[in-house]
N, C-alpha and C. Protein backbone atom coordinates (compact mmCIF):
# COMPACT_ATOMS: atom_id res chain seq x y z
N UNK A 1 147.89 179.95 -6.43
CA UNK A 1 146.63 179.52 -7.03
C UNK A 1 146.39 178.06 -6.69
N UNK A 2 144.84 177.76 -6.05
CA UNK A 2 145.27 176.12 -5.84
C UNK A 2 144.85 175.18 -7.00
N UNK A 3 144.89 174.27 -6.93
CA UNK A 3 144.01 173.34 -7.88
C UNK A 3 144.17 171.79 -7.27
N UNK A 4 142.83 171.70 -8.28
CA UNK A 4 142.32 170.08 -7.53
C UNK A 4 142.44 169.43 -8.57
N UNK A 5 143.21 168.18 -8.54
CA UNK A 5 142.91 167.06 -9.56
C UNK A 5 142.55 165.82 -9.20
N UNK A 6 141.47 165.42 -10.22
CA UNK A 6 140.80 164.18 -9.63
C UNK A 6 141.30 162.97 -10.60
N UNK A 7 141.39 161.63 -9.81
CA UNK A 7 141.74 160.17 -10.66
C UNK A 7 140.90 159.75 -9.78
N UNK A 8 141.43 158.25 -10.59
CA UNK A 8 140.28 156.90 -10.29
C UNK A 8 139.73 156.87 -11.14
N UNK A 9 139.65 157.19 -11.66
CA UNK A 9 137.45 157.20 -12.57
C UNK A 9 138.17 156.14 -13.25
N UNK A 10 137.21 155.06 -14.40
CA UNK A 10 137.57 154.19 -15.08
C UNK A 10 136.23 153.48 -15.32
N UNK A 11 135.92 152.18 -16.17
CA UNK A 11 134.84 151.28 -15.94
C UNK A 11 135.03 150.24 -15.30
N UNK A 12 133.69 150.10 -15.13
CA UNK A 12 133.79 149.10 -14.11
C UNK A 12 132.11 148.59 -14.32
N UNK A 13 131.88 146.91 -13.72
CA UNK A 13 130.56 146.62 -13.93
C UNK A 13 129.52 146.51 -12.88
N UNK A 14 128.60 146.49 -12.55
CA UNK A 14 127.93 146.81 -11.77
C UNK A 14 127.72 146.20 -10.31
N UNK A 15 127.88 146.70 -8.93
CA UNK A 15 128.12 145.87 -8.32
C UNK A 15 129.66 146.06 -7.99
N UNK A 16 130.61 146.71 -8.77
CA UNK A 16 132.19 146.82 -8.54
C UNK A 16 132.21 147.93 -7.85
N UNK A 17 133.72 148.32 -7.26
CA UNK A 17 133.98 149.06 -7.14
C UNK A 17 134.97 150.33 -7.32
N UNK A 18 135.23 151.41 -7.24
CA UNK A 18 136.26 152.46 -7.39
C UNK A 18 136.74 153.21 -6.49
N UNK A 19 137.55 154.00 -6.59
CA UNK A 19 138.22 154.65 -5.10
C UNK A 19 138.62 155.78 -6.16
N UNK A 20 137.96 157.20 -6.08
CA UNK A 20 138.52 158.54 -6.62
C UNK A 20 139.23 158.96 -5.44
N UNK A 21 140.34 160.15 -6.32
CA UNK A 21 141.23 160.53 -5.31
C UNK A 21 141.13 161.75 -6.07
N UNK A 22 141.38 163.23 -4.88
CA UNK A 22 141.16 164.30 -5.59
C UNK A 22 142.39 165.00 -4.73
N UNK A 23 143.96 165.05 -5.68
CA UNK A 23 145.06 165.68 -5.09
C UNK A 23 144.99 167.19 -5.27
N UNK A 24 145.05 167.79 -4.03
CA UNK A 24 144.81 169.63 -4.18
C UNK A 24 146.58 169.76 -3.60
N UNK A 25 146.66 170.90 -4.54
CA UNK A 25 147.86 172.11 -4.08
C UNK A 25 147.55 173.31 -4.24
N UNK A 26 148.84 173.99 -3.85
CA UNK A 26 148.63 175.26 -4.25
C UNK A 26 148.47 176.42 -2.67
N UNK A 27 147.52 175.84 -1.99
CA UNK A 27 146.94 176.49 -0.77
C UNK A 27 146.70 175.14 0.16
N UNK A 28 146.34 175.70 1.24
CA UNK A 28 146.30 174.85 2.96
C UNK A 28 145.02 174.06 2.88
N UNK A 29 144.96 173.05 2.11
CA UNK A 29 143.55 172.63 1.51
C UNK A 29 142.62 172.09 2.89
N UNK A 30 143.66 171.60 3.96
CA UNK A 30 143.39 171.19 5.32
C UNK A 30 141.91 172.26 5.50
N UNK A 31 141.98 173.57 5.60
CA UNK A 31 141.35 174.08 6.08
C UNK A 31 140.34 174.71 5.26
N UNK A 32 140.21 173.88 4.19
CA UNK A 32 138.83 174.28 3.38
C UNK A 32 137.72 172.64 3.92
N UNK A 33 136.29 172.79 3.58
CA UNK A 33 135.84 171.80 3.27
C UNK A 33 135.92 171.06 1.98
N UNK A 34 135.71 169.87 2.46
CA UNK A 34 135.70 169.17 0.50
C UNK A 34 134.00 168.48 0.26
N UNK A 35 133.98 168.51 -1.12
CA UNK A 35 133.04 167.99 -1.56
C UNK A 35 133.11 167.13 -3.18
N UNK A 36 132.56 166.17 -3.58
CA UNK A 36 132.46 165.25 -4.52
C UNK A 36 130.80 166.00 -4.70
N UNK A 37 130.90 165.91 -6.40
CA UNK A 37 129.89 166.03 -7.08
C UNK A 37 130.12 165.16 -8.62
N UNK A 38 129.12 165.41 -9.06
CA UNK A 38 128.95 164.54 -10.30
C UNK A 38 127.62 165.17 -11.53
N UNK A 39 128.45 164.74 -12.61
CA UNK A 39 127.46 165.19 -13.64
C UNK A 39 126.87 164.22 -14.83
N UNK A 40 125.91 163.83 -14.82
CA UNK A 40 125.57 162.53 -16.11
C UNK A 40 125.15 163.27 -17.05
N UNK A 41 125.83 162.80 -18.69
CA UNK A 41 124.94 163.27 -19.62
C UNK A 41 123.60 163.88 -19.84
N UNK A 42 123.62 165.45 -20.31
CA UNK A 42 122.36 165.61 -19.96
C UNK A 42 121.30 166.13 -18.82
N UNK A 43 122.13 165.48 -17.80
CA UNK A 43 122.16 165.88 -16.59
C UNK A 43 122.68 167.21 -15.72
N UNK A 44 121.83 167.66 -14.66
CA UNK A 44 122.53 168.97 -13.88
C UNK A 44 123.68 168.65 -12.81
N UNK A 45 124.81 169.20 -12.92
CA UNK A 45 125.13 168.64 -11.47
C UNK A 45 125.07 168.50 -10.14
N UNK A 46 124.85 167.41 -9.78
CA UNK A 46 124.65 167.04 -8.34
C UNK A 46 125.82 167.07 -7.13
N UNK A 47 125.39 167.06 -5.80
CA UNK A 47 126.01 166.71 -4.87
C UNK A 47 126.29 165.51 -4.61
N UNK A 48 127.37 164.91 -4.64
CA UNK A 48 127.12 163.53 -3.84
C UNK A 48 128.08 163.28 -2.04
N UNK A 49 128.81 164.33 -1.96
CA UNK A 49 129.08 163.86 -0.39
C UNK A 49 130.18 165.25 0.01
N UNK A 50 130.02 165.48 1.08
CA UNK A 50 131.04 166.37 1.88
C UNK A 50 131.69 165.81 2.93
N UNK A 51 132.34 166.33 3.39
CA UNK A 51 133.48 166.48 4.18
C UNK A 51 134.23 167.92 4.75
N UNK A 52 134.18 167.38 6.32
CA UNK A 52 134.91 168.80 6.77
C UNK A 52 136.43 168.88 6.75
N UNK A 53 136.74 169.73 7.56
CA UNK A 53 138.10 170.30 7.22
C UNK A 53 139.16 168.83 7.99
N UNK A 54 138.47 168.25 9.36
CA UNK A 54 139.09 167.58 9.86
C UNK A 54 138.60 165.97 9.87
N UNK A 55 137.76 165.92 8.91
CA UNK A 55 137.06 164.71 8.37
C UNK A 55 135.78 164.13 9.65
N UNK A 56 135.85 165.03 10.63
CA UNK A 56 134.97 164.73 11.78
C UNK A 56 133.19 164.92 11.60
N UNK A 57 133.00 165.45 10.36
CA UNK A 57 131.73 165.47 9.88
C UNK A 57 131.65 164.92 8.04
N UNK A 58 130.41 163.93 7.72
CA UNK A 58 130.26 163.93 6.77
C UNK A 58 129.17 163.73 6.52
N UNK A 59 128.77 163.97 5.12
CA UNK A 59 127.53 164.15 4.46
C UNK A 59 127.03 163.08 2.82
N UNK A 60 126.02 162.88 3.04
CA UNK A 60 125.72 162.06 1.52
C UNK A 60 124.33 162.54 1.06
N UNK A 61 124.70 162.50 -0.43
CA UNK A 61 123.43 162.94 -1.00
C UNK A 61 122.24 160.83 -0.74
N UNK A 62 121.05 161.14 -0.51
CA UNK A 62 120.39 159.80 -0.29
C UNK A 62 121.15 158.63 -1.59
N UNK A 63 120.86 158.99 -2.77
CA UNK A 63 121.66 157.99 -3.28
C UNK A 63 122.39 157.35 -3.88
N UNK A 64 123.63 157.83 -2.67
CA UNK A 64 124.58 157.27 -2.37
C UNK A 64 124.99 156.80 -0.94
N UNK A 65 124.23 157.11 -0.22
CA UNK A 65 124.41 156.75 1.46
C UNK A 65 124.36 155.40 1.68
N UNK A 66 124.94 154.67 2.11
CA UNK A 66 125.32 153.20 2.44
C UNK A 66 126.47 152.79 1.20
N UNK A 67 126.62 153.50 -0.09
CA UNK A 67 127.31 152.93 -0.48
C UNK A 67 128.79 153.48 -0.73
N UNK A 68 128.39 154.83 -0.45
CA UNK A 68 129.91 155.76 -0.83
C UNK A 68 130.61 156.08 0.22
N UNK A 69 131.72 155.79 0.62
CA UNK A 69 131.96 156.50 1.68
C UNK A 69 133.63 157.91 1.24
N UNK A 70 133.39 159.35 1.89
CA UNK A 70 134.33 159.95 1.74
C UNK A 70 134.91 160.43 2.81
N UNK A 71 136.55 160.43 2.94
CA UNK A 71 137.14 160.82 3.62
C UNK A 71 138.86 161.97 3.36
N UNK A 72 139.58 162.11 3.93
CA UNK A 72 140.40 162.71 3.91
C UNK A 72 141.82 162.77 4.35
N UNK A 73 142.79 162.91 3.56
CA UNK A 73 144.33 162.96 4.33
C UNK A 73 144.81 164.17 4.35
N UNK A 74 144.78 164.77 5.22
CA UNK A 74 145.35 166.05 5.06
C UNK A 74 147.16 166.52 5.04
N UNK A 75 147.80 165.25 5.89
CA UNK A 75 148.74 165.11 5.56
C UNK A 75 149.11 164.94 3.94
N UNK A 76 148.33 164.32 3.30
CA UNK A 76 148.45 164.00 2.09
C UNK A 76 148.22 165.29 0.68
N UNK A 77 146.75 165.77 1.13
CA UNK A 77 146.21 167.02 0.74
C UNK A 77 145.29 166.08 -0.11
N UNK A 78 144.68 165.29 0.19
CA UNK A 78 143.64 164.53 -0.88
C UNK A 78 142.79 164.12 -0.25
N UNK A 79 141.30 164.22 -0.56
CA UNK A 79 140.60 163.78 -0.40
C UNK A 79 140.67 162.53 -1.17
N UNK A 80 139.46 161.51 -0.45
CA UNK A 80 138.78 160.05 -1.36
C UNK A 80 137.50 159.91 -1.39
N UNK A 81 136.93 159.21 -2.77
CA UNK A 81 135.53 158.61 -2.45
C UNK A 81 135.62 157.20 -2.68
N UNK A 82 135.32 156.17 -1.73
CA UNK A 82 135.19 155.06 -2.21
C UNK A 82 134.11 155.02 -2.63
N UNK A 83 133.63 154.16 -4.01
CA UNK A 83 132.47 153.69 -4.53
C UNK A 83 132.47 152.49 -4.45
N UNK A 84 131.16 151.86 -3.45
CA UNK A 84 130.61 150.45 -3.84
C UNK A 84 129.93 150.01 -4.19
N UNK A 85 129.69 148.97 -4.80
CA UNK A 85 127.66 148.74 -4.93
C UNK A 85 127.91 149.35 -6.06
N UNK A 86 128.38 150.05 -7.40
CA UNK A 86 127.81 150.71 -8.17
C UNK A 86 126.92 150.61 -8.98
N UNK A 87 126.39 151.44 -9.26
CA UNK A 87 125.06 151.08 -10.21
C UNK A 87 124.98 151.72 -11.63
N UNK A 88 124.08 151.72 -13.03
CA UNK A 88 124.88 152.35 -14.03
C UNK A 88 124.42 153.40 -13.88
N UNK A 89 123.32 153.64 -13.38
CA UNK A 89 122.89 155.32 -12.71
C UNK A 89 124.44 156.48 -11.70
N UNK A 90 125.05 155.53 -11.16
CA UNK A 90 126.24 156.21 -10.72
C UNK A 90 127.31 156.73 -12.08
N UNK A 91 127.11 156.64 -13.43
CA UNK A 91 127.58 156.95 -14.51
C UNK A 91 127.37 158.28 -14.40
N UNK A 92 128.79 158.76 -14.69
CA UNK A 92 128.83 160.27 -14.31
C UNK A 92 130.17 160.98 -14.85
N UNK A 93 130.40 162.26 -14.72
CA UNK A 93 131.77 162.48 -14.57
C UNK A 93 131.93 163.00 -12.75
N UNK A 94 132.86 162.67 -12.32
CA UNK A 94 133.07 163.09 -10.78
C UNK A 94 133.95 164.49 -10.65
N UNK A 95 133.51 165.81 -10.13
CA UNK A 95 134.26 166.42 -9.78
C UNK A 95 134.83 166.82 -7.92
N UNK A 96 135.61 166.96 -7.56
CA UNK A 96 135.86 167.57 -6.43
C UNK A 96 136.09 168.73 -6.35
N UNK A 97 135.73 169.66 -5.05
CA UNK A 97 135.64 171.27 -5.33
C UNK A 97 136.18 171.34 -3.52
N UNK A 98 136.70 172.34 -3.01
CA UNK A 98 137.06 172.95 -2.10
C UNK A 98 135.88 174.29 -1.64
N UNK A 99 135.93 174.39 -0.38
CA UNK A 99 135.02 175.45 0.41
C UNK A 99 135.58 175.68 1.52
N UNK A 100 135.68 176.99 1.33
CA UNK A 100 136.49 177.76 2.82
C UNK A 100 135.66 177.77 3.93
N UNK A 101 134.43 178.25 3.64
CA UNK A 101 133.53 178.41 4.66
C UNK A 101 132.69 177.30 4.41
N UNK A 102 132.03 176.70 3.95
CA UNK A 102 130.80 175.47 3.85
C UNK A 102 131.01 174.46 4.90
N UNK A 103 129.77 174.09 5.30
CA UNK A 103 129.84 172.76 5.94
C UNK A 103 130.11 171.82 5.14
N UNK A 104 130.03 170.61 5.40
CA UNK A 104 130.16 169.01 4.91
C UNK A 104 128.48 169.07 4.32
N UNK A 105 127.76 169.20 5.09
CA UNK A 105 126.40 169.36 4.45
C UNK A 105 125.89 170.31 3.74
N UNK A 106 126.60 171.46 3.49
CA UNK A 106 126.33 172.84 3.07
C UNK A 106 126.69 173.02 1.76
N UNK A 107 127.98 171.95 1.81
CA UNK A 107 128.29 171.68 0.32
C UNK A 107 127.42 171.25 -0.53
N UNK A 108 126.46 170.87 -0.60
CA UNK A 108 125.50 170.61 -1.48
C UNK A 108 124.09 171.53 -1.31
N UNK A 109 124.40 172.60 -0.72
CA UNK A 109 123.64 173.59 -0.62
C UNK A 109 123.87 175.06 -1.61
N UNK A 110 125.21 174.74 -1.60
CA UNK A 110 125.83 176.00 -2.44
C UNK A 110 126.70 175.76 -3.78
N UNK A 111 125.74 176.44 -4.66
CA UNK A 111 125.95 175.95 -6.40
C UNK A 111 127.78 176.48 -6.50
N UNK A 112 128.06 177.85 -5.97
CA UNK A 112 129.80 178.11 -6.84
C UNK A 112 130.74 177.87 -5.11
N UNK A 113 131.44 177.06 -5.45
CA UNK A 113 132.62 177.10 -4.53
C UNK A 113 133.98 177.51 -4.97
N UNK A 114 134.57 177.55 -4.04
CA UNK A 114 135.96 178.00 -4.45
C UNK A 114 136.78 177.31 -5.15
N UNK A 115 137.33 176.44 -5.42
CA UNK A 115 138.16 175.36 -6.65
C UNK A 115 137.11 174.42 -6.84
N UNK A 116 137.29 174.01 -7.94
CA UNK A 116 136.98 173.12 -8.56
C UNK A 116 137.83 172.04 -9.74
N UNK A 117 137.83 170.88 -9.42
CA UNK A 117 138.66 169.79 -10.29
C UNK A 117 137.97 169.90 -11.71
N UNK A 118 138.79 169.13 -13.00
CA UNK A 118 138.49 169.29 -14.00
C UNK A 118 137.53 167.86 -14.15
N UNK A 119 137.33 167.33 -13.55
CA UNK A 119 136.42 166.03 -13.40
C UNK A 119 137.35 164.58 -13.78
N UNK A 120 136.58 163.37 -13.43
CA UNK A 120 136.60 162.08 -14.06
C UNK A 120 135.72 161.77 -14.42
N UNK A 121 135.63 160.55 -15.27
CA UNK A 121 135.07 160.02 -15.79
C UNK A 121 134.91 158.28 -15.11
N UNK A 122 133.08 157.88 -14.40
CA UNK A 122 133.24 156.88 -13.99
C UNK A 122 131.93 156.21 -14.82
N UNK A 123 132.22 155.05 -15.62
CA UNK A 123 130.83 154.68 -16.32
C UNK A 123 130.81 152.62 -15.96
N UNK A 124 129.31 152.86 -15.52
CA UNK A 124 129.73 151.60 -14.47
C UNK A 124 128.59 150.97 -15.52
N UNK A 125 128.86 149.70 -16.08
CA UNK A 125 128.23 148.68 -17.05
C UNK A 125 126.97 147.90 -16.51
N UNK A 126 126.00 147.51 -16.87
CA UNK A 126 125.18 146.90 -16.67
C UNK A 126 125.26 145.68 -16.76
């Protein structure tokens, strides 16, 4: 059975930055896609970035593009998102999810994927 767990999350003030890390086991996570999403109070959840299996394609929802960047260790089995620039609109909980078949861009095309992390929590101060 695999599973994803996500850290990093924490506060931080605006303008700072964070680095989530989303450690998967269980299965050959190498060969799924990854994706970061996020949910604000109230809020539906969103996409905010993909990644392919070999980190050679990636994707951002608009806004976050220039400021997030995600990548991957597969040696490691973890994905990352760095966050910069944050803003308190980036207040969220962050989850990471796995996709066998999805693109890097597709990931935010398709509402159920295959794992999903239990989230963090990132709330960035004004």
């Amino acid at each position: 059975q695999g599973q994803l767990v996500e850290s990093g999350g924490g506060l931080v003030q605006a303008g700072g930055s964070l680095r989530l890390s989303c450690a998967a086991s269980g299965r050959t996570f190498s060969i799924y896609t990854m994706g970061w999403f996020r949910q604000a109070p109230g809020k539906e959840r969103e996409f905010v970035s993909g990644i392919d299996t070999i980190g050679g394609s990636t994707y951002y929802a608009d806004s976050v593009k220039g400021r997030f960047t995600i990548s991957r260790d597969n040696a490691k089995n973890t994905v990352y998102l760095q966050m910069n620039s944050l803003k308190p609109e980036d207040t969220a909980v962050y989850y990471c999810a796995a996709d066998r078949f999805a693109t890097a861009q597709g990931m935010g095309r398709i509402v159920s994927h295959d794992y999903w992390g239990q989230g963090t929590q990132v709330t960035v101060s004004s």
